[in-house]
PDB file of N, CA and C in Angstrom:
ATOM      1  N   UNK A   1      -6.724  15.738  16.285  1.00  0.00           N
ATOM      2  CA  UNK A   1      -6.253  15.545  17.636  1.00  0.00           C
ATOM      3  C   UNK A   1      -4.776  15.163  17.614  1.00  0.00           C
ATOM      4  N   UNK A   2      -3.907  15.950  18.097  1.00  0.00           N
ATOM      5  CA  UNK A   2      -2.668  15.379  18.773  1.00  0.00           C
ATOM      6  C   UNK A   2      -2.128  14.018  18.742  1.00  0.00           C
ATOM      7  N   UNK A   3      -2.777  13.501  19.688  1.00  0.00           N
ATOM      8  CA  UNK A   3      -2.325  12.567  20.163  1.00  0.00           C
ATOM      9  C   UNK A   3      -3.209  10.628  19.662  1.00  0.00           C
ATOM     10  N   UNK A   4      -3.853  11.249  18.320  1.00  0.00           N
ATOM     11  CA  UNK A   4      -4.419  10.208  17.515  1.00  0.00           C
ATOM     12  C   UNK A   4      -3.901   9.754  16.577  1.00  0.00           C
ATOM     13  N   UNK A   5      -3.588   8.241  16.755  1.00  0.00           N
ATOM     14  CA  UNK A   5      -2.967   7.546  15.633  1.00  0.00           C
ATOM     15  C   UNK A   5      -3.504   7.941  14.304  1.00  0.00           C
ATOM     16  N   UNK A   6      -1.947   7.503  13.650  1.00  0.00           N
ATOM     17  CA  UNK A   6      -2.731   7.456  11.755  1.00  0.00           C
ATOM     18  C   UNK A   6      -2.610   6.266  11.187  1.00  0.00           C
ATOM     19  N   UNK A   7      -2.604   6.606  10.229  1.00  0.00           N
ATOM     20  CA  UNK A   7      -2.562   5.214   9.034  1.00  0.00           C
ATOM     21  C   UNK A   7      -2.184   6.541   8.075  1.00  0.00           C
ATOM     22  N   UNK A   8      -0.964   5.899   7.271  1.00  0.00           N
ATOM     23  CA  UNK A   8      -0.955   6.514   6.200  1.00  0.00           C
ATOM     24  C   UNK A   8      -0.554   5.639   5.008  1.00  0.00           C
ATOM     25  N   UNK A   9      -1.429   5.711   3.875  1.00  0.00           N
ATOM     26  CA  UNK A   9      -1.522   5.057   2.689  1.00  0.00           C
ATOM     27  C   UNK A   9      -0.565   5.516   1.239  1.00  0.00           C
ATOM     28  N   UNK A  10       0.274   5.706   0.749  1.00  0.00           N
ATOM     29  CA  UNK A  10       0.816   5.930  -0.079  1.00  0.00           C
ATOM     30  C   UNK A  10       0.551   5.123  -1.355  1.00  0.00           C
ATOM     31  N   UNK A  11      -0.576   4.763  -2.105  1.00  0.00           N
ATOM     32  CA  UNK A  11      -1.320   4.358  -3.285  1.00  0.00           C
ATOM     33  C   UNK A  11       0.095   4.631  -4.757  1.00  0.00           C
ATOM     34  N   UNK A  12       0.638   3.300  -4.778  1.00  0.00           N
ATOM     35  CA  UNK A  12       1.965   4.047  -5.942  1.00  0.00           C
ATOM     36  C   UNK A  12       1.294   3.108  -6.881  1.00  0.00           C
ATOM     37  N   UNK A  13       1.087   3.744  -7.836  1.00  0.00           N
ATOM     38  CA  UNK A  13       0.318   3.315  -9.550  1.00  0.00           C
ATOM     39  C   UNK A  13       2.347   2.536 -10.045  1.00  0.00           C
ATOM     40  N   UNK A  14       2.278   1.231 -10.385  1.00  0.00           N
ATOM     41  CA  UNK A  14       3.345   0.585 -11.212  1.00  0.00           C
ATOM     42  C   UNK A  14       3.292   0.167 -12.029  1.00  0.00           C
ATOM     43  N   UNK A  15       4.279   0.515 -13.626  1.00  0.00           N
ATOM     44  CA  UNK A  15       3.667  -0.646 -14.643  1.00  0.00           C
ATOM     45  C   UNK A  15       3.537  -1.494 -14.691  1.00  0.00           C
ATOM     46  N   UNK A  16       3.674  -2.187 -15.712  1.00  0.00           N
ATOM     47  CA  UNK A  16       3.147  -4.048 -15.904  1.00  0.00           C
ATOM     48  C   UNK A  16       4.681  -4.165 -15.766  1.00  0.00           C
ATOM     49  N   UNK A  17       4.777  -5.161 -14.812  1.00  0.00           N
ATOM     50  CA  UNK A  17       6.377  -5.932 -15.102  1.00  0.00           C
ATOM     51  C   UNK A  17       6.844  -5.483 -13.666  1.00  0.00           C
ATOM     52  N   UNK A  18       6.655  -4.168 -13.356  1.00  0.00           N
ATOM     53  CA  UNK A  18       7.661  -3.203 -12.381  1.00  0.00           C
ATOM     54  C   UNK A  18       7.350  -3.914 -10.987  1.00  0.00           C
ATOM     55  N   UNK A  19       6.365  -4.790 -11.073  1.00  0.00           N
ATOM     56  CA  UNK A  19       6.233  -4.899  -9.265  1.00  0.00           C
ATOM     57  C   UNK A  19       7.105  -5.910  -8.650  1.00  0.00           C
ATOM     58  N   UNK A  20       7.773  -7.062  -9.055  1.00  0.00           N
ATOM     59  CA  UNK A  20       9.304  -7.410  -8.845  1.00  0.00           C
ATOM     60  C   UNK A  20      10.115  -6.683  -8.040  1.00  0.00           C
ATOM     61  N   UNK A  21      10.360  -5.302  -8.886  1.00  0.00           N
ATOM     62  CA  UNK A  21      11.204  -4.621  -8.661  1.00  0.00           C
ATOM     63  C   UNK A  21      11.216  -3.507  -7.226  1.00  0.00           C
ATOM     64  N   UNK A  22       9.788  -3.399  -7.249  1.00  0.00           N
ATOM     65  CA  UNK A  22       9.449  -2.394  -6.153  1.00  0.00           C
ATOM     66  C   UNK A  22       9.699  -3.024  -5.261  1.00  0.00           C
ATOM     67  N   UNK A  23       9.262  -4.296  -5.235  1.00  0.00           N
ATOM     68  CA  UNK A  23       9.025  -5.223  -3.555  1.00  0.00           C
ATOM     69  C   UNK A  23      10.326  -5.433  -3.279  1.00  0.00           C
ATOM     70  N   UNK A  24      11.334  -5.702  -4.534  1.00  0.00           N
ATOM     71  CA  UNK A  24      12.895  -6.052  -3.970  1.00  0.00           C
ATOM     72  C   UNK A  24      13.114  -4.528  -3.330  1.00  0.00           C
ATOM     73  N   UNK A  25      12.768  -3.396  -3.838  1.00  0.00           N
ATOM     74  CA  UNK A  25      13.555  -2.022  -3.079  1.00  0.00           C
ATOM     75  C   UNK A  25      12.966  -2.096  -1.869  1.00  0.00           C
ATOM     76  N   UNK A  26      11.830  -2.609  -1.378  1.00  0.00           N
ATOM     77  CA  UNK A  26      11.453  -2.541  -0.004  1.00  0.00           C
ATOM     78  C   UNK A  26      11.881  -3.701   0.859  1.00  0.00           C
ATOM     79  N   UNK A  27      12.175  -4.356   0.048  1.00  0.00           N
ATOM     80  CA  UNK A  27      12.616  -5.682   1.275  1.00  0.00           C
ATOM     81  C   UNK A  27      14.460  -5.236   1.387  1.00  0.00           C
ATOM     82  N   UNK A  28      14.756  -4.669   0.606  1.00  0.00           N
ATOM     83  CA  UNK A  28      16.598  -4.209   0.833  1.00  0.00           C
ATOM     84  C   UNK A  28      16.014  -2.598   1.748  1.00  0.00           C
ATOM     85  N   UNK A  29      15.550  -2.320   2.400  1.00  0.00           N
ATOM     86  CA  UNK A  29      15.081  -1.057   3.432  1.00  0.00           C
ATOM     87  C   UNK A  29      14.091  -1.666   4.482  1.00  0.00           C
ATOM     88  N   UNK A  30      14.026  -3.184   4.152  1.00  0.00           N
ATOM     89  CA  UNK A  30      12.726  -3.452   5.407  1.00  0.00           C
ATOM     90  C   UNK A  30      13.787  -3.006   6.479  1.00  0.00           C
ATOM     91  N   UNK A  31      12.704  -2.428   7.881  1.00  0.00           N
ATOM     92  CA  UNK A  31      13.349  -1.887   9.375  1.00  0.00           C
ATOM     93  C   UNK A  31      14.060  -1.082   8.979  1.00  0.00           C
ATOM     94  N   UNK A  32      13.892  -0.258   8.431  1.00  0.00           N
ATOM     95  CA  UNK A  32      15.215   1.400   8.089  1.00  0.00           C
ATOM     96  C   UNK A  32      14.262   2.447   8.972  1.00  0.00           C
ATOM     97  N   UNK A  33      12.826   2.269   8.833  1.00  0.00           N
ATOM     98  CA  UNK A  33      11.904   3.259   9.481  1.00  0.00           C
ATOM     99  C   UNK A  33      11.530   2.926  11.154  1.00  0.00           C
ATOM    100  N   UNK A  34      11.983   1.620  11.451  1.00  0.00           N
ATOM    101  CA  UNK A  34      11.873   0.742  12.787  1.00  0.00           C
ATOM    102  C   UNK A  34      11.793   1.935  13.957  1.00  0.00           C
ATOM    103  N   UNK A  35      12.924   2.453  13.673  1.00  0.00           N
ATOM    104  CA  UNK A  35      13.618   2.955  15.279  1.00  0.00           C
ATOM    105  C   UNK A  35      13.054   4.624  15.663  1.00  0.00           C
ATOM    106  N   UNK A  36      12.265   4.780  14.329  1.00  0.00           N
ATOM    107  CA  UNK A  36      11.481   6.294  14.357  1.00  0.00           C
ATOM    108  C   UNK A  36      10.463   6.773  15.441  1.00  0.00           C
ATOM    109  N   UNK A  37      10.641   7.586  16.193  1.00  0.00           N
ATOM    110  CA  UNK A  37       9.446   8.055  17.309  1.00  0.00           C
ATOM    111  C   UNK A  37       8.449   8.066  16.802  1.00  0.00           C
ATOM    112  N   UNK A  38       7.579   7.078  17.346  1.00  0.00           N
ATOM    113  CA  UNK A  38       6.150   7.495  16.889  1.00  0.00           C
ATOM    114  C   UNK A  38       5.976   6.091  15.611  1.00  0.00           C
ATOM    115  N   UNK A  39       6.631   5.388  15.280  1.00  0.00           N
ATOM    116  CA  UNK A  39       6.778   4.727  13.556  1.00  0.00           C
ATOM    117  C   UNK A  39       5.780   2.931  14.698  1.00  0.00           C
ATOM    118  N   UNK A  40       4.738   2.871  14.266  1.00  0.00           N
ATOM    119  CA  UNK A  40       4.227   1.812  14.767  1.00  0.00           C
ATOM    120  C   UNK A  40       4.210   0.661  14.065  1.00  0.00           C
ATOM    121  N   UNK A  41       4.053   0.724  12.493  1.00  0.00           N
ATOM    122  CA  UNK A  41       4.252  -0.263  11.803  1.00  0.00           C
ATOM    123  C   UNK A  41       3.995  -0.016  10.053  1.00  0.00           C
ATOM    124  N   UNK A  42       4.145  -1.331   9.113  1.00  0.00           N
ATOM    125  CA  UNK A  42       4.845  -0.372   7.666  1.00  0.00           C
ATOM    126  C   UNK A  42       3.768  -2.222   7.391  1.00  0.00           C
ATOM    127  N   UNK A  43       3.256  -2.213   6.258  1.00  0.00           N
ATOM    128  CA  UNK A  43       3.068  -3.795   5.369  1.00  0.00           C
ATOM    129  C   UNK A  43       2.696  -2.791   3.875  1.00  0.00           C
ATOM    130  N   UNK A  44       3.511  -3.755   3.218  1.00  0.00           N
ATOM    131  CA  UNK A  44       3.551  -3.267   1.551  1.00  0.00           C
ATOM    132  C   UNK A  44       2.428  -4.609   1.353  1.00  0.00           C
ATOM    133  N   UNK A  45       1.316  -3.680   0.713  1.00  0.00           N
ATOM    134  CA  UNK A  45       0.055  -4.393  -0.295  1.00  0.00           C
ATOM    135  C   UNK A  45       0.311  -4.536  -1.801  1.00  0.00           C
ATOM    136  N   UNK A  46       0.574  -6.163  -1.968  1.00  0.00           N
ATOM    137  CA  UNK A  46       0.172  -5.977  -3.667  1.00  0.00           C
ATOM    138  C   UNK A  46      -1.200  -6.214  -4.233  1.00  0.00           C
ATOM    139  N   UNK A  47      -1.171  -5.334  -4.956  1.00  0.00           N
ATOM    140  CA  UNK A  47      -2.413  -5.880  -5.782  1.00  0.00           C
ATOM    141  C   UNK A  47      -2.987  -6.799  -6.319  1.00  0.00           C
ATOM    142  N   UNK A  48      -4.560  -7.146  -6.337  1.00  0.00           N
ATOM    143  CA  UNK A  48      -4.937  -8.278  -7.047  1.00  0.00           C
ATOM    144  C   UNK A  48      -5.780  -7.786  -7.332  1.00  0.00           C
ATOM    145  N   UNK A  49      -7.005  -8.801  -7.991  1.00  0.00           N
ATOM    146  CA  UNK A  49      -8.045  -8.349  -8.995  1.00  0.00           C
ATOM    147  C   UNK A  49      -8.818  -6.577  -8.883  1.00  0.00           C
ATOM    148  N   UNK A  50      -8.755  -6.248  -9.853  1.00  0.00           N
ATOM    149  CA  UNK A  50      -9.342  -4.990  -9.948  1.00  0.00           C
ATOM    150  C   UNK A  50      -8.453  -4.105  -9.443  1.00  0.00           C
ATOM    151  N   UNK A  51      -7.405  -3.907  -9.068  1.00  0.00           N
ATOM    152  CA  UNK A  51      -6.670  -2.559  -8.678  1.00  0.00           C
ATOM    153  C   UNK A  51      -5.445  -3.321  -9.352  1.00  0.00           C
ATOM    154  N   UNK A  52      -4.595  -2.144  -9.846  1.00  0.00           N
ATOM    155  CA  UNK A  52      -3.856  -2.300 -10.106  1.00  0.00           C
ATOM    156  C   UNK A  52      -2.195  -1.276  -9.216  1.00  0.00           C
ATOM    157  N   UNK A  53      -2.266  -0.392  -8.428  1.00  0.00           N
ATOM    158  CA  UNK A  53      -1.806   0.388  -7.321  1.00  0.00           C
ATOM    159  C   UNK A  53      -1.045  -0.769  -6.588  1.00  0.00           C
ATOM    160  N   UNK A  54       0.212  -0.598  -5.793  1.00  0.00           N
ATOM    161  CA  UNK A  54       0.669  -1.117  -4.755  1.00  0.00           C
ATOM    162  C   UNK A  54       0.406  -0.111  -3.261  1.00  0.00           C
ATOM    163  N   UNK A  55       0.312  -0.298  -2.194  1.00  0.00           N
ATOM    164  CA  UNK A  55      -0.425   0.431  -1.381  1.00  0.00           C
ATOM    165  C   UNK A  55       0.447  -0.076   0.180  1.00  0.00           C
ATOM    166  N   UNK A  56       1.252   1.191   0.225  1.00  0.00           N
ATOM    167  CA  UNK A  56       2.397   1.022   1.188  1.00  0.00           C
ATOM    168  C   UNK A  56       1.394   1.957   2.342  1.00  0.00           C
ATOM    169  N   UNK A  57       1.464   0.909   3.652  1.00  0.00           N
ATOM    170  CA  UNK A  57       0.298   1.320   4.902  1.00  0.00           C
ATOM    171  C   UNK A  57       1.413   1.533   5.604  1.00  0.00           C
ATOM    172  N   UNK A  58       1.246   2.613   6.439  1.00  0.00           N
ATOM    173  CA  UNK A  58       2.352   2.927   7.673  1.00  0.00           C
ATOM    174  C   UNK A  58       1.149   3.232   8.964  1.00  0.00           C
ATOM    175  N   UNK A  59       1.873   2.985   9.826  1.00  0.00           N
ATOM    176  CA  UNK A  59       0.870   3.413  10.919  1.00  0.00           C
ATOM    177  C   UNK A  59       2.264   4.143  11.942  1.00  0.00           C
ATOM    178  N   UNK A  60       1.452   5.588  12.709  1.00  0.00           N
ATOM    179  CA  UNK A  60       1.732   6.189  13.384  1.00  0.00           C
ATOM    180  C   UNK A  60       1.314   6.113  14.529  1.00  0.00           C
ATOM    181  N   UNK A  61       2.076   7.191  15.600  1.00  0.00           N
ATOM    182  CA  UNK A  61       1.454   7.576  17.036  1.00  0.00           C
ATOM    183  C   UNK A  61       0.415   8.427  16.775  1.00  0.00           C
ATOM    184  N   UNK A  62       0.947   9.422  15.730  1.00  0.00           N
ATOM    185  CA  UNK A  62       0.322  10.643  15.529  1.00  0.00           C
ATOM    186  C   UNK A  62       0.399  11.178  14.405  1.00  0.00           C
ATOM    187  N   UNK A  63       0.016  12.405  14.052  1.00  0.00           N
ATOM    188  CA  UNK A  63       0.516  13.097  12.824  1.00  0.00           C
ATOM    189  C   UNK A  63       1.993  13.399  13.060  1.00  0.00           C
ATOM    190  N   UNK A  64       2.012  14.275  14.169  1.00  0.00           N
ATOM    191  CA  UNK A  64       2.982  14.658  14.224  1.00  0.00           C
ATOM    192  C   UNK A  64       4.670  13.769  13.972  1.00  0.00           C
ATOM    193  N   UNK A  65       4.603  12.936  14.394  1.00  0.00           N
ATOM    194  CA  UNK A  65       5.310  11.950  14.232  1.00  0.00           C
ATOM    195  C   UNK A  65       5.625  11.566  12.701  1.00  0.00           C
ATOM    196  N   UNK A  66       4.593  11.439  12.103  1.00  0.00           N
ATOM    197  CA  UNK A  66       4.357  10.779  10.477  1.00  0.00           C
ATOM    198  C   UNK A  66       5.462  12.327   9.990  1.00  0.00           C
ATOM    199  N   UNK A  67       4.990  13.166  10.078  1.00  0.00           N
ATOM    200  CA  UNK A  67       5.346  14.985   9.836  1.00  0.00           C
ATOM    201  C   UNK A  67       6.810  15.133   9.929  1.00  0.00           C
ATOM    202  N   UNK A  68       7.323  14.525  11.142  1.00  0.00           N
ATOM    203  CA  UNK A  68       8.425  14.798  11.382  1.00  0.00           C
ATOM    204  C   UNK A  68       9.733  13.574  10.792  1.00  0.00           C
ATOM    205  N   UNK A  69       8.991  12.803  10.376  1.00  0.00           N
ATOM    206  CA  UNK A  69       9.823  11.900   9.554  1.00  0.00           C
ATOM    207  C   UNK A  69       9.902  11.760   8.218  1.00  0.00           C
ATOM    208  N   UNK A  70       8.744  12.581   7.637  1.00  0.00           N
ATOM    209  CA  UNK A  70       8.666  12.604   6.129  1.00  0.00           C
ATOM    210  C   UNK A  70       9.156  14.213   6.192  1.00  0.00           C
ATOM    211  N   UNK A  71       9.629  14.745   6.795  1.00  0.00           N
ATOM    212  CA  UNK A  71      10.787  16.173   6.403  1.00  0.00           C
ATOM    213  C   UNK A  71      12.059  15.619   6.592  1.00  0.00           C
ATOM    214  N   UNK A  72      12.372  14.596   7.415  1.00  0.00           N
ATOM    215  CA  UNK A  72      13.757  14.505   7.739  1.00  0.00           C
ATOM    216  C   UNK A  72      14.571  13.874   6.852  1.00  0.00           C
ATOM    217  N   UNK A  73      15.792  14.095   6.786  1.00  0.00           N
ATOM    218  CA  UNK A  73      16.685  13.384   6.261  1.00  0.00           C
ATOM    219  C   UNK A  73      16.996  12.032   6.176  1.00  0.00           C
ATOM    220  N   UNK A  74      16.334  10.896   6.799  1.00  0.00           N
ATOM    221  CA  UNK A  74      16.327   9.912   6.791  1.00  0.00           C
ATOM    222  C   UNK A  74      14.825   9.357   5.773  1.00  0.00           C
ATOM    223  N   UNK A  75      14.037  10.096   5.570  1.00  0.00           N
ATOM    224  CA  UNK A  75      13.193  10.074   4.422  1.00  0.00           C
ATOM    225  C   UNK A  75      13.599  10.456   3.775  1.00  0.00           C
ATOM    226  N   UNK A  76      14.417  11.727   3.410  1.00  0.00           N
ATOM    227  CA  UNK A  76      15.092  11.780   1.935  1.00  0.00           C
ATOM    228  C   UNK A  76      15.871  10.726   1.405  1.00  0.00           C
ATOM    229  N   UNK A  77      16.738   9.868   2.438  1.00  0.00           N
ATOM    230  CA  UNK A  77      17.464   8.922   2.039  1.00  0.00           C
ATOM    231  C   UNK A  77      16.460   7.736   1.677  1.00  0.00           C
ATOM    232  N   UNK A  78      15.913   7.693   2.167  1.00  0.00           N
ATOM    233  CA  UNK A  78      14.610   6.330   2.180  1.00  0.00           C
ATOM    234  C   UNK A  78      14.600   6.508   0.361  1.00  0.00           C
ATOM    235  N   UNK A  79      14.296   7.593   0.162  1.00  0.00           N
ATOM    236  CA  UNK A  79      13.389   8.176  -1.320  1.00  0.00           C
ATOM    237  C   UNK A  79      14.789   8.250  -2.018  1.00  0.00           C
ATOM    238  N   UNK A  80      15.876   8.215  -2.119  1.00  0.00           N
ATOM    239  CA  UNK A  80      16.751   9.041  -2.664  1.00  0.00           C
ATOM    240  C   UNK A  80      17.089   7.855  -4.178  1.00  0.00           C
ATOM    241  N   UNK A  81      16.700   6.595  -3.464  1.00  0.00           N
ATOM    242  CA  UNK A  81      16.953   5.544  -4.964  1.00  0.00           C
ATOM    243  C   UNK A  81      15.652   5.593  -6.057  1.00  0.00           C
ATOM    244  N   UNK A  82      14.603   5.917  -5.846  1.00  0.00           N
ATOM    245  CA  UNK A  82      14.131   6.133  -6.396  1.00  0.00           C
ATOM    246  C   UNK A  82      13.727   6.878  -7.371  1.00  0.00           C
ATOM    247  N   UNK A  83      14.419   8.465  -7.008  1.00  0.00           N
ATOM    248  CA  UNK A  83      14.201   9.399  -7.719  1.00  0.00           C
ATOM    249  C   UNK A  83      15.668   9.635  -9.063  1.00  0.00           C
ATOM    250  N   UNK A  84      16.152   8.484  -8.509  1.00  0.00           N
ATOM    251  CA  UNK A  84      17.663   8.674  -9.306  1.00  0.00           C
ATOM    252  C   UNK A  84      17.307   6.717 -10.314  1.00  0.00           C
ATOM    253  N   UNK A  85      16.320   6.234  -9.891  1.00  0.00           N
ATOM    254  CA  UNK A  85      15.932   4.774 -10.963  1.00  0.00           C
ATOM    255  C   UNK A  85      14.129   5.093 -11.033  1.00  0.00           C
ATOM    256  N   UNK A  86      13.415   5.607 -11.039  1.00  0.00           N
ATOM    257  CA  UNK A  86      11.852   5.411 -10.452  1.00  0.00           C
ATOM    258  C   UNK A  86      11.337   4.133 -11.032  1.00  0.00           C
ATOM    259  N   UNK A  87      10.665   3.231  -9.818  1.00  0.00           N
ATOM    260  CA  UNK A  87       9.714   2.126 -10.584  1.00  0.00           C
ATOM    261  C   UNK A  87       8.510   2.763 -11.021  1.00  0.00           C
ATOM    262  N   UNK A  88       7.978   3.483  -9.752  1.00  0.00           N
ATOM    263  CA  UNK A  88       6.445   3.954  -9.760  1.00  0.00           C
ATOM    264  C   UNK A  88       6.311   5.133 -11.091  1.00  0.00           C
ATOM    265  N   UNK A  89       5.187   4.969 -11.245  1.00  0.00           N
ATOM    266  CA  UNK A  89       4.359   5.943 -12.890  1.00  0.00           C
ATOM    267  C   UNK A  89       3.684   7.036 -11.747  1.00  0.00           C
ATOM    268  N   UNK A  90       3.397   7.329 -10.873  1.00  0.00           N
ATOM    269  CA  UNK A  90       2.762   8.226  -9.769  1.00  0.00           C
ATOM    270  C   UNK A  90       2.314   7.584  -8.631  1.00  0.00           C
ATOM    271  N   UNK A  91       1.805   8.094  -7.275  1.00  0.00           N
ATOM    272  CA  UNK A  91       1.581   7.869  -6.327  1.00  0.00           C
ATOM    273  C   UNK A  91       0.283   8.857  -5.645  1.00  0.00           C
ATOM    274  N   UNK A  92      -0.141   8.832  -4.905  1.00  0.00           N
ATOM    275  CA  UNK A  92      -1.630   9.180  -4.338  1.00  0.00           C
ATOM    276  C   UNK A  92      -0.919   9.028  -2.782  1.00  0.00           C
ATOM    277  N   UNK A  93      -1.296   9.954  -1.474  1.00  0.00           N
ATOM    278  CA  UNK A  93      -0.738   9.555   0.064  1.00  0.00           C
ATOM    279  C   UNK A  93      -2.021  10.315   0.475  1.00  0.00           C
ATOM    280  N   UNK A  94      -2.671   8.782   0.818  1.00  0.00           N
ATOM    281  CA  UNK A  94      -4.425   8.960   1.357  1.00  0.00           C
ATOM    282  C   UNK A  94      -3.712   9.109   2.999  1.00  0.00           C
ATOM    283  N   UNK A  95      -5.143   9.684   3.596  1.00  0.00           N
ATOM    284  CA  UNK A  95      -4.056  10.011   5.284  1.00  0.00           C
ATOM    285  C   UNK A  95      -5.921   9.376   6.012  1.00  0.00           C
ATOM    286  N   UNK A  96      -5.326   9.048   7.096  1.00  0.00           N
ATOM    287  CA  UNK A  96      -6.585   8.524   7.854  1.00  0.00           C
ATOM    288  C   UNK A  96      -6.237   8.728   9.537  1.00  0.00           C
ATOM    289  N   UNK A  97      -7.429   9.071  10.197  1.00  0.00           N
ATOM    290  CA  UNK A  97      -7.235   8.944  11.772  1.00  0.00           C
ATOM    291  C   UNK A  97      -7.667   7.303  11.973  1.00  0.00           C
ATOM    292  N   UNK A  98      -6.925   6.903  13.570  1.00  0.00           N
ATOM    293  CA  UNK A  98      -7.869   5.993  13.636  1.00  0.00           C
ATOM    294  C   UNK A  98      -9.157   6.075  14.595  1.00  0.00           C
ATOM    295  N   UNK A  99      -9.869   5.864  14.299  1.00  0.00           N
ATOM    296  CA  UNK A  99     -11.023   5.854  15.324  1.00  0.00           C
ATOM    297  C   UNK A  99     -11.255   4.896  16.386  1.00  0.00           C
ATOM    298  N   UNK A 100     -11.576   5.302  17.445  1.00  0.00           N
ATOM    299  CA  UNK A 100     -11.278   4.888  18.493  1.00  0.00           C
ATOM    300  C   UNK A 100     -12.727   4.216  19.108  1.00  0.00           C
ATOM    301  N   UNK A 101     -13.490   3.392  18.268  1.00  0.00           N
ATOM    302  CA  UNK A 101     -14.738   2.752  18.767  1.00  0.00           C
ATOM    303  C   UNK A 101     -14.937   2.341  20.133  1.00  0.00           C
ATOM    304  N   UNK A 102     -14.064   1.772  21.170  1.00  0.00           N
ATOM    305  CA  UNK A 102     -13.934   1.581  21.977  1.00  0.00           C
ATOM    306  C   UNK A 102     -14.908   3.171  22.869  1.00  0.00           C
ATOM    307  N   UNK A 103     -13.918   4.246  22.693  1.00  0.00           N
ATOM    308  CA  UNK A 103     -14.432   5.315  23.032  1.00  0.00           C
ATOM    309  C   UNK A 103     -15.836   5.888  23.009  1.00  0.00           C
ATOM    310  N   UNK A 104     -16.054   5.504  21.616  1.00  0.00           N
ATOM    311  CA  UNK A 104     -17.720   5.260  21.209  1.00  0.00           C
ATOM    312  C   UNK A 104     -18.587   4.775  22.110  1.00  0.00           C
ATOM    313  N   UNK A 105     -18.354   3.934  22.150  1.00  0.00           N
ATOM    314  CA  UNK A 105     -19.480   3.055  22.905  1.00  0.00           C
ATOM    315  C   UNK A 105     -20.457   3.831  23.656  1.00  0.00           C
ATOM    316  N   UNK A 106     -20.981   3.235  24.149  1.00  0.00           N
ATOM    317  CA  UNK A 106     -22.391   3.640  25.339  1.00  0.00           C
ATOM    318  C   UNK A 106     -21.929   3.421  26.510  1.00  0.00           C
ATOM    319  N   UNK A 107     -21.755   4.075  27.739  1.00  0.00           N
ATOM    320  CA  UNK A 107     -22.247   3.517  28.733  1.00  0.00           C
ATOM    321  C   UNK A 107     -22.723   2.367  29.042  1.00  0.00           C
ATOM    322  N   UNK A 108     -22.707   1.417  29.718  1.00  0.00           N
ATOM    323  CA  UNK A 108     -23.778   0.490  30.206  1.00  0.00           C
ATOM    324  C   UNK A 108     -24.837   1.252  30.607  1.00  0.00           C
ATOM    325  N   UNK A 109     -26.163   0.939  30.622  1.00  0.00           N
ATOM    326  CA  UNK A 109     -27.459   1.572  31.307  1.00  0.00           C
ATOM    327  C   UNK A 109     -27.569   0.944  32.461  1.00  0.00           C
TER     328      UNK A 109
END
């Protein structure tokens, strides 16, 4: 659907030592994605017991929105320190709707 929020998960696998380093590159870019149509909100997950992944959550209006900011040039710049230092060993970008339980519901009888 159009006009259904996302969540999008970007799962980045880091070595031992590297997660220091990641959280400083995101806190020197916290609010760079703020002012994006559609950009609802961003929290960087660190890991604890049993996972070892850092797990960067974004939430959207829509796809479309998410779509049109991960082609643009202001995502290349977002990405551009990374690919010229990399912390991350690989990454995984799980995608989710949100569901709208509310909608669900029943009727009252």
């Amino acid at each position: 659907m159009a006009d259904t929020p996302v969540v999008k998960i970007n799962a980045i696998s880091v070595p031992e030592g590297a997660g220091p380093e990641l959280e400083r590159r995101f806190a020197a870019r916290l609010g760079a994605v703020d002012g994006t149509p559609g950009f609802l909100g961003f929290e960087l997950l660190r890991p604890t017991a049993g996972e070892e992944r850092y797990f960067v959550v974004t939430r959207w209006a829509d796809d479309a929105s998410f779509r049109a900011w991960s082609e643009s040039g202001d995502a290349r710049k977002a990405h551009s320190g990374e690919r010229a230092r990399p912390v991350a060993s690989g990454a995984d970008l799980l995608e989710f709707e949100v569901v709208d339980l509310v909608g669900l519901q029943a009727p009252p009888a």
